[in-house]
PDB file of N, CA and C in Angstrom:
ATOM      1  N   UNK A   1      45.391   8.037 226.985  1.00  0.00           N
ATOM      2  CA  UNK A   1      46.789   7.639 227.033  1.00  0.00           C
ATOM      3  C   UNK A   1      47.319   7.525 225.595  1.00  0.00           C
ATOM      4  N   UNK A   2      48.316   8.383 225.216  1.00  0.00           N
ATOM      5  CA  UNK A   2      48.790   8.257 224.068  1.00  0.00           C
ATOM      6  C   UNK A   2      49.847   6.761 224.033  1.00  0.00           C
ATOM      7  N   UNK A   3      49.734   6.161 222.407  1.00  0.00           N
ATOM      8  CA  UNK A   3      50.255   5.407 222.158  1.00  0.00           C
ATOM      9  C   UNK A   3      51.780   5.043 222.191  1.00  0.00           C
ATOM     10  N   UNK A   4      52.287   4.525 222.667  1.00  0.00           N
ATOM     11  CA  UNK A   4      54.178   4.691 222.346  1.00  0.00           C
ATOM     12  C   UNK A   4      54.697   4.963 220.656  1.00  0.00           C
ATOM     13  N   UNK A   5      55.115   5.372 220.154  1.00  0.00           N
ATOM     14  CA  UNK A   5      55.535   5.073 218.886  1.00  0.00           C
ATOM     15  C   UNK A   5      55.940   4.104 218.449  1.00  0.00           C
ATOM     16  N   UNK A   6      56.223   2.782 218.872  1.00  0.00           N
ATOM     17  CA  UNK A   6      56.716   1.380 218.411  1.00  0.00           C
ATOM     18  C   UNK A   6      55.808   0.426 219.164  1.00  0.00           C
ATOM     19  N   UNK A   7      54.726   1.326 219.767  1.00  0.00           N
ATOM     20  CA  UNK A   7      53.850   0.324 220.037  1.00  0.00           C
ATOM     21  C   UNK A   7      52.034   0.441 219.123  1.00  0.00           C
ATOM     22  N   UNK A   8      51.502  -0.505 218.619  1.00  0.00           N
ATOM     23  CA  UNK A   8      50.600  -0.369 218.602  1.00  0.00           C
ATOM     24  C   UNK A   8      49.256  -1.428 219.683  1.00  0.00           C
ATOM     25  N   UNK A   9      48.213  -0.759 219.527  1.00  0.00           N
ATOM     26  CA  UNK A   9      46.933  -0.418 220.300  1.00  0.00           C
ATOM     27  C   UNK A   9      46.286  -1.619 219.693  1.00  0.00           C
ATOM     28  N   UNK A  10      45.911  -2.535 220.844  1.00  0.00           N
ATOM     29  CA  UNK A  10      44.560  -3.694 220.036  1.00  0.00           C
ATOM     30  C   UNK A  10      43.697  -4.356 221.890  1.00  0.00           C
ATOM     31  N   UNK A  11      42.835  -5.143 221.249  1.00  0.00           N
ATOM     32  CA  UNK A  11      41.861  -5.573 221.941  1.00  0.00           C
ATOM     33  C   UNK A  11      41.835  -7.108 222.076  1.00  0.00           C
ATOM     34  N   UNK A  12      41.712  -7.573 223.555  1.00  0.00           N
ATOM     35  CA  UNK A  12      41.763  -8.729 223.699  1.00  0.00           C
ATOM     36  C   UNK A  12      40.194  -9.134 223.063  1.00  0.00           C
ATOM     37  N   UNK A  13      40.120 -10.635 222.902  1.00  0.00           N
ATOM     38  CA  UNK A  13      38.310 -11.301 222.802  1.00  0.00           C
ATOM     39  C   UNK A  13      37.616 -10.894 224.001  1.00  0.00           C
ATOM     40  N   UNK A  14      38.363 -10.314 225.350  1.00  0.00           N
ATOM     41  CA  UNK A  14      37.408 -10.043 226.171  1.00  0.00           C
ATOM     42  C   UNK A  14      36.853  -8.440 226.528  1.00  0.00           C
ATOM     43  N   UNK A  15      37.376  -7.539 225.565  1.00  0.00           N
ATOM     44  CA  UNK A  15      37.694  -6.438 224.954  1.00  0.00           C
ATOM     45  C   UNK A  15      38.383  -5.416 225.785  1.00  0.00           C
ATOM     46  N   UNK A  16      39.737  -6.061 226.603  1.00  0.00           N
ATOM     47  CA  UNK A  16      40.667  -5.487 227.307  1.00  0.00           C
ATOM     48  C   UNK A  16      41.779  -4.999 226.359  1.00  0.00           C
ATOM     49  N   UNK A  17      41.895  -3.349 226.137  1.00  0.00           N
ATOM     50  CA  UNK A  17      43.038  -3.429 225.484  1.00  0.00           C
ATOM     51  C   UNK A  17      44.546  -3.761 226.065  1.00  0.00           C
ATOM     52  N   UNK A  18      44.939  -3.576 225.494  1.00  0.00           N
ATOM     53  CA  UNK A  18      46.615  -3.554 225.357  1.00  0.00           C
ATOM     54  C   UNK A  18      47.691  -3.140 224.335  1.00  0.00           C
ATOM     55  N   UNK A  19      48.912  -2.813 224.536  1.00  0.00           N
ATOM     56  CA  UNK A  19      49.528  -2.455 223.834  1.00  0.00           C
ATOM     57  C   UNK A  19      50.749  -3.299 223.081  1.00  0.00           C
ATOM     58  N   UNK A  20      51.095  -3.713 221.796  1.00  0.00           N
ATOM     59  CA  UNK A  20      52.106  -4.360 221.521  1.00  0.00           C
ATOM     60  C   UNK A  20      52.776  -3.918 220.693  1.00  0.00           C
ATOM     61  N   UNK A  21      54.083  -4.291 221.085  1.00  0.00           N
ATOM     62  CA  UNK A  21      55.319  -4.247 219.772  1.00  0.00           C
ATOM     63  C   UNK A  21      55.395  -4.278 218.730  1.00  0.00           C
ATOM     64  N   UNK A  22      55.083  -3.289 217.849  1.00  0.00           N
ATOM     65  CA  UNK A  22      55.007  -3.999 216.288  1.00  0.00           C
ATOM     66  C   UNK A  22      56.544  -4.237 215.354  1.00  0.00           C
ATOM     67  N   UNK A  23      57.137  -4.353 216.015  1.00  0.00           N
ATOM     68  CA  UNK A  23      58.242  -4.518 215.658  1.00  0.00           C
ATOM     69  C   UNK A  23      58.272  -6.000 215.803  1.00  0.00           C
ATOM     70  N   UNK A  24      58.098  -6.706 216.507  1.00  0.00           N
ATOM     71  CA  UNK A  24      58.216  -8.035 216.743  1.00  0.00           C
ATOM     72  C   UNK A  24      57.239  -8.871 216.041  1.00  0.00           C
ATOM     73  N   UNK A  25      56.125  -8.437 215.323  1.00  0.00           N
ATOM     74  CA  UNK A  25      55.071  -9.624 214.882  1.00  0.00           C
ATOM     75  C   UNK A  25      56.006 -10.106 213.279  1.00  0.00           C
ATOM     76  N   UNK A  26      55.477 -11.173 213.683  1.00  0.00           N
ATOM     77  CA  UNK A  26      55.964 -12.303 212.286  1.00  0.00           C
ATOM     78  C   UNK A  26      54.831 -12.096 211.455  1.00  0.00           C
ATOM     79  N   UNK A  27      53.558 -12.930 211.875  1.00  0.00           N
ATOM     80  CA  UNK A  27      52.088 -13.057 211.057  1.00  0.00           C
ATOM     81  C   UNK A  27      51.348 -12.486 211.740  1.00  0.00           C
ATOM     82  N   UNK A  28      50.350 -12.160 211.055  1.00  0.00           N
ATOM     83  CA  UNK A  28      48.688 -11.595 211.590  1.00  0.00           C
ATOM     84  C   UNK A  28      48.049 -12.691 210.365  1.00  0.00           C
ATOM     85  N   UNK A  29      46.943 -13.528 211.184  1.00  0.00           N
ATOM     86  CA  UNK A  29      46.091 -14.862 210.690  1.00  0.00           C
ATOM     87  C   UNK A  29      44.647 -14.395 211.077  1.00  0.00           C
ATOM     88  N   UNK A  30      43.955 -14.654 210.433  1.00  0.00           N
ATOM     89  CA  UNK A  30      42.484 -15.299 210.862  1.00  0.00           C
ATOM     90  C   UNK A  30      42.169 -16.585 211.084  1.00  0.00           C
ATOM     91  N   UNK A  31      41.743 -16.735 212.352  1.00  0.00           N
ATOM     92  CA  UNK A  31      41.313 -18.455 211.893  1.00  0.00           C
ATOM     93  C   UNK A  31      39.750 -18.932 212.483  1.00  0.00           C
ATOM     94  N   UNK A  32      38.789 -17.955 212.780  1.00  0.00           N
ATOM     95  CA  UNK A  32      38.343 -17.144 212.278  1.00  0.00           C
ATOM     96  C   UNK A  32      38.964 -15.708 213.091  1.00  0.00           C
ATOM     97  N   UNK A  33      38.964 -16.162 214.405  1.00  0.00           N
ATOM     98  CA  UNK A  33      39.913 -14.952 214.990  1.00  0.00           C
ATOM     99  C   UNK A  33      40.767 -14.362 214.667  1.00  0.00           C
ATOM    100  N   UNK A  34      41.112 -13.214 214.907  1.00  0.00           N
ATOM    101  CA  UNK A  34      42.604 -12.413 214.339  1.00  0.00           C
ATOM    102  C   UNK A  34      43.612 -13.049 215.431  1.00  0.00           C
ATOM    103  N   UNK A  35      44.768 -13.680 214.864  1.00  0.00           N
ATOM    104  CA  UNK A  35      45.887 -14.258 215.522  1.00  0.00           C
ATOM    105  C   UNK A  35      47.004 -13.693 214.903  1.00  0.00           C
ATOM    106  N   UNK A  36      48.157 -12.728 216.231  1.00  0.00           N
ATOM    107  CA  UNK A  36      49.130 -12.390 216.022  1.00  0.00           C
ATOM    108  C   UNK A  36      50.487 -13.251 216.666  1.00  0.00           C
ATOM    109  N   UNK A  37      51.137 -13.775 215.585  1.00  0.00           N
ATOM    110  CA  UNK A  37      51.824 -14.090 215.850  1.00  0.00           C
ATOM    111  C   UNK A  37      53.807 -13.451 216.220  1.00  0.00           C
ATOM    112  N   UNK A  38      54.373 -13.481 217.105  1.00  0.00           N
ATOM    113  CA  UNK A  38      55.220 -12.053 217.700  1.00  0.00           C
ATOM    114  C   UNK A  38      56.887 -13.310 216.897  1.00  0.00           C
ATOM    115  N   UNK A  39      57.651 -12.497 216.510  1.00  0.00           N
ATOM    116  CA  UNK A  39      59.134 -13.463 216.370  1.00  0.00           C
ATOM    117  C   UNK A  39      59.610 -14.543 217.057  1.00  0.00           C
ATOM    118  N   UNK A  40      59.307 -14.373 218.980  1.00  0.00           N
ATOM    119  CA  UNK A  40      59.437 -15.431 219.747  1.00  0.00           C
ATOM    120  C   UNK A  40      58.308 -16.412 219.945  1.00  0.00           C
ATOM    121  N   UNK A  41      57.422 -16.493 218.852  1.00  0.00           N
ATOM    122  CA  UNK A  41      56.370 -17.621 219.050  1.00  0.00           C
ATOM    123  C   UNK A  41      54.999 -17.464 219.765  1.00  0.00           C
ATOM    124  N   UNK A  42      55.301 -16.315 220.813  1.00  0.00           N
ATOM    125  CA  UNK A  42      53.813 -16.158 221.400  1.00  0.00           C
ATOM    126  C   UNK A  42      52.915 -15.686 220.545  1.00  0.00           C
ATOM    127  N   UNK A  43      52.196 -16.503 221.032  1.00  0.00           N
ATOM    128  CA  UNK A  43      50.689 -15.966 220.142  1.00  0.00           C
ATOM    129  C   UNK A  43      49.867 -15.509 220.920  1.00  0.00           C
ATOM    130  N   UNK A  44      48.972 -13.733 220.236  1.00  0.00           N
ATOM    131  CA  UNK A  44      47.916 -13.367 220.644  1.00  0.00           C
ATOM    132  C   UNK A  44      46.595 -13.306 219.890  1.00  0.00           C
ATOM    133  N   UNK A  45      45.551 -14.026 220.726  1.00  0.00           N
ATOM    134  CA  UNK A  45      44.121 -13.548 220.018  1.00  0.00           C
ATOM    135  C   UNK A  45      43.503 -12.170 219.866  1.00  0.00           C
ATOM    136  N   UNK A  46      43.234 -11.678 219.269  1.00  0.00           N
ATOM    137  CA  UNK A  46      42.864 -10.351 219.319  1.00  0.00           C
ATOM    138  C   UNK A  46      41.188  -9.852 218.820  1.00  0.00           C
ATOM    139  N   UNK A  47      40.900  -8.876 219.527  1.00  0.00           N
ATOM    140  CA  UNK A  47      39.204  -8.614 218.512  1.00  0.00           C
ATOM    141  C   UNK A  47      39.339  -7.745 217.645  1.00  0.00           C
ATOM    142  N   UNK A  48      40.152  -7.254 217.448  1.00  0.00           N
ATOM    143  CA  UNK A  48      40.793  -6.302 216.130  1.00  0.00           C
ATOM    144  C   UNK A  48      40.231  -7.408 214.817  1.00  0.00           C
ATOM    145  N   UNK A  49      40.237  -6.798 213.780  1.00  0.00           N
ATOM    146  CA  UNK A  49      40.208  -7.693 212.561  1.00  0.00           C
ATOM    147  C   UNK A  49      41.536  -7.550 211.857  1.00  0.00           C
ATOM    148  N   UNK A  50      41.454  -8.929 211.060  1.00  0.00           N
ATOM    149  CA  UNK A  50      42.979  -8.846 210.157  1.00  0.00           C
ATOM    150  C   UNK A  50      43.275  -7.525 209.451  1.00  0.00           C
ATOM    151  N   UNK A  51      42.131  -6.819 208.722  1.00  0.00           N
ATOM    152  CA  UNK A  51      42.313  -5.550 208.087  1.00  0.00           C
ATOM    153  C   UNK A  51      42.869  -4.308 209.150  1.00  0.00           C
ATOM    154  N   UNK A  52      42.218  -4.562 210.575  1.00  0.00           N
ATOM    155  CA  UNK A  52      42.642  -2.937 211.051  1.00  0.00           C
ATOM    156  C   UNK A  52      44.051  -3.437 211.740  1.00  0.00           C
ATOM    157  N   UNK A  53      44.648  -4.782 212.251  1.00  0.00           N
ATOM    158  CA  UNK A  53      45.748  -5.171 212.149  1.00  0.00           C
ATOM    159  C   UNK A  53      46.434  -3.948 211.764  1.00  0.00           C
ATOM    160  N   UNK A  54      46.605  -4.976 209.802  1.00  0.00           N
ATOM    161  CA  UNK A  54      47.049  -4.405 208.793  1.00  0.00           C
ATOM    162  C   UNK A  54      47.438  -2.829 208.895  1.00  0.00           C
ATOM    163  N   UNK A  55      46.703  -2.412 209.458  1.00  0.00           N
ATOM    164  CA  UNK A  55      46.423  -1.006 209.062  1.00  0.00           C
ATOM    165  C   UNK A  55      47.548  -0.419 209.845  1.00  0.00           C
ATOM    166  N   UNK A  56      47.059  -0.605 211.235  1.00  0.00           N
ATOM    167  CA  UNK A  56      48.043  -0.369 212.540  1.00  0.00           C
ATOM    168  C   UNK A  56      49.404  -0.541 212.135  1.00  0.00           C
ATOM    169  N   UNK A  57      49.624  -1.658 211.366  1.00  0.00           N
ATOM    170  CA  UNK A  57      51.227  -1.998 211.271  1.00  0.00           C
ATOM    171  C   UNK A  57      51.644  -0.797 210.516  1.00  0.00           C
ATOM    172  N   UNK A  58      50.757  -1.073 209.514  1.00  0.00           N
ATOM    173  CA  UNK A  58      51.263   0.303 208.101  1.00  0.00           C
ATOM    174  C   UNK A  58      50.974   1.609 208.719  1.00  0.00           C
ATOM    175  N   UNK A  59      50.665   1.769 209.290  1.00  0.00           N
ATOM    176  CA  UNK A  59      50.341   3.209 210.014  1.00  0.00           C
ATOM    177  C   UNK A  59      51.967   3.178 211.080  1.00  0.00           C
ATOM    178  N   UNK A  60      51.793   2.433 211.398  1.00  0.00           N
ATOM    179  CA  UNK A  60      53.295   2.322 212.485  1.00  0.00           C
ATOM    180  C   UNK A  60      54.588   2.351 211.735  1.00  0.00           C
ATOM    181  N   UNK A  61      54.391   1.616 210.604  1.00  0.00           N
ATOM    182  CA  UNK A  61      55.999   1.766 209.756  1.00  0.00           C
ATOM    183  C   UNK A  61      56.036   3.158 209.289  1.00  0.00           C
ATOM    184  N   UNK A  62      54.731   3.768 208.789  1.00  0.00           N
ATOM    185  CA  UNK A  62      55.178   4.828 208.128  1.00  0.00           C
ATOM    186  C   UNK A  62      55.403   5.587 208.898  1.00  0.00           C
ATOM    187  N   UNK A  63      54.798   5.503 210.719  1.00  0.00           N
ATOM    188  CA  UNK A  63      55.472   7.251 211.527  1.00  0.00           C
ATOM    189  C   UNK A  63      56.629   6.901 211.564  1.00  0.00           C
ATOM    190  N   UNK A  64      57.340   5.715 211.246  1.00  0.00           N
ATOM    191  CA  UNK A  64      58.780   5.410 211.892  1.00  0.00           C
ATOM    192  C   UNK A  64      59.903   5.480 210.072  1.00  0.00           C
ATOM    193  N   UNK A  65      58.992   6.008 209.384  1.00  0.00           N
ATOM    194  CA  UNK A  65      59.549   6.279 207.670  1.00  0.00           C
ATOM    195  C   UNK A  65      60.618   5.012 207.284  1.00  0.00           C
ATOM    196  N   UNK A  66      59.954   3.780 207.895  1.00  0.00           N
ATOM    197  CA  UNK A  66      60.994   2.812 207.619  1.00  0.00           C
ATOM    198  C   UNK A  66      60.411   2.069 205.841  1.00  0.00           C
ATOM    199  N   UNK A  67      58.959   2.111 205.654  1.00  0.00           N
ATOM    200  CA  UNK A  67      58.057   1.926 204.338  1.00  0.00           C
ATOM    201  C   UNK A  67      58.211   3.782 203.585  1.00  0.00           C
ATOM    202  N   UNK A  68      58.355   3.236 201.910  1.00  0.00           N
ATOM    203  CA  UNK A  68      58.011   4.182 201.588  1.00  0.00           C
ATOM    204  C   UNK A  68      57.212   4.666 200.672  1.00  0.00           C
ATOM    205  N   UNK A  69      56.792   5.888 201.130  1.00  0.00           N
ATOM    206  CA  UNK A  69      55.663   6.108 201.119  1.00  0.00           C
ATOM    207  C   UNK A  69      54.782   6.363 200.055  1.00  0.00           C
ATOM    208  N   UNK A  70      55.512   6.061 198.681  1.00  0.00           N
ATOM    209  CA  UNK A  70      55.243   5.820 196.993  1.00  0.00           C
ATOM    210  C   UNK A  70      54.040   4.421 197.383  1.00  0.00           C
ATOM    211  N   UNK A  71      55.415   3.747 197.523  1.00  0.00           N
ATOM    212  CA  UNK A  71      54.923   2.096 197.589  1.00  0.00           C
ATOM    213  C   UNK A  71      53.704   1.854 198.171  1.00  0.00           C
ATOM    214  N   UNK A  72      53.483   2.337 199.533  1.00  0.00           N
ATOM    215  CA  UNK A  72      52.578   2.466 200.241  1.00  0.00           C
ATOM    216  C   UNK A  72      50.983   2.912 199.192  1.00  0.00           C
ATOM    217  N   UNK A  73      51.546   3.585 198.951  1.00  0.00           N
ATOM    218  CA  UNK A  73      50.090   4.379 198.011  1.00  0.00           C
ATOM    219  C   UNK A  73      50.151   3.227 196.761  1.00  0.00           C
ATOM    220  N   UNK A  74      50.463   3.298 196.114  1.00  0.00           N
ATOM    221  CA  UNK A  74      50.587   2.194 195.128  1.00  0.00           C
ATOM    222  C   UNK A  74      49.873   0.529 195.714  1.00  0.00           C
ATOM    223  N   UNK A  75      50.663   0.276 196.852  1.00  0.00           N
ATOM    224  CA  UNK A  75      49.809  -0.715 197.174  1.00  0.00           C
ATOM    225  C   UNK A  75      48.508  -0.851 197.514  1.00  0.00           C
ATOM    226  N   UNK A  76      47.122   0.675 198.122  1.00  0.00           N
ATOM    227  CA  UNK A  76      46.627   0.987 198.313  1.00  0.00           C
ATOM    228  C   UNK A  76      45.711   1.076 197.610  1.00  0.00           C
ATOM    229  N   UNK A  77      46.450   1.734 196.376  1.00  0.00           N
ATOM    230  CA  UNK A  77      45.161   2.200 195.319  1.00  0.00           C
ATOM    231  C   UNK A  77      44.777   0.901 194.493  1.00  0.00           C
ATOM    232  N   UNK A  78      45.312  -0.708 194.810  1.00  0.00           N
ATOM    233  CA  UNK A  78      45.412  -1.648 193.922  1.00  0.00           C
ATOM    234  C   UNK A  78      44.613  -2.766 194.751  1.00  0.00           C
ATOM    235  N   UNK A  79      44.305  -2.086 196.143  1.00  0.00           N
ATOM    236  CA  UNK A  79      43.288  -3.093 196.890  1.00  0.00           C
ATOM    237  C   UNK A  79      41.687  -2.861 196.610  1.00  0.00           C
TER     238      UNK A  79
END
């Protein structure tokens, strides 16, 4: 099943995926779990890690060319 384009792909702790909005997350936390937090307050636990999070989001802004894509690399080569 292909992904929606404004949605990205993650895994519950019980390793059920699902699909969410990345348009809507505020934070992505560890506490030790990866916790996403969405604009309206719900919070999801996830088995994703904070890094592939990360990744997903930046992978999602850039098919949608809303990040650009200098910056992107720049921030990249400095992690």
């Amino acid at each position: 099943m292909k992904t929606p384009a404004f949605m990205i792909q993650l895994k519950r702790l019980n390793g059920k995926e699902f699909m969410i909005n990345a348009i809507y997350i505020e934070t992505v936390e560890a506490f030790p779990d990866t916790t996403i937090t969405l604009t309206n307050g719900k919070k999801y636990i996830v088995k994703d890690s904070m890094s592939d999070v990360k990744g997903k989001i930046t992978e999602f802004y850039r098919a949608i060319h809303v990040l650009n894509m200098t910056h992107l690399k720049e921030e990249t080569d400095e992690e």
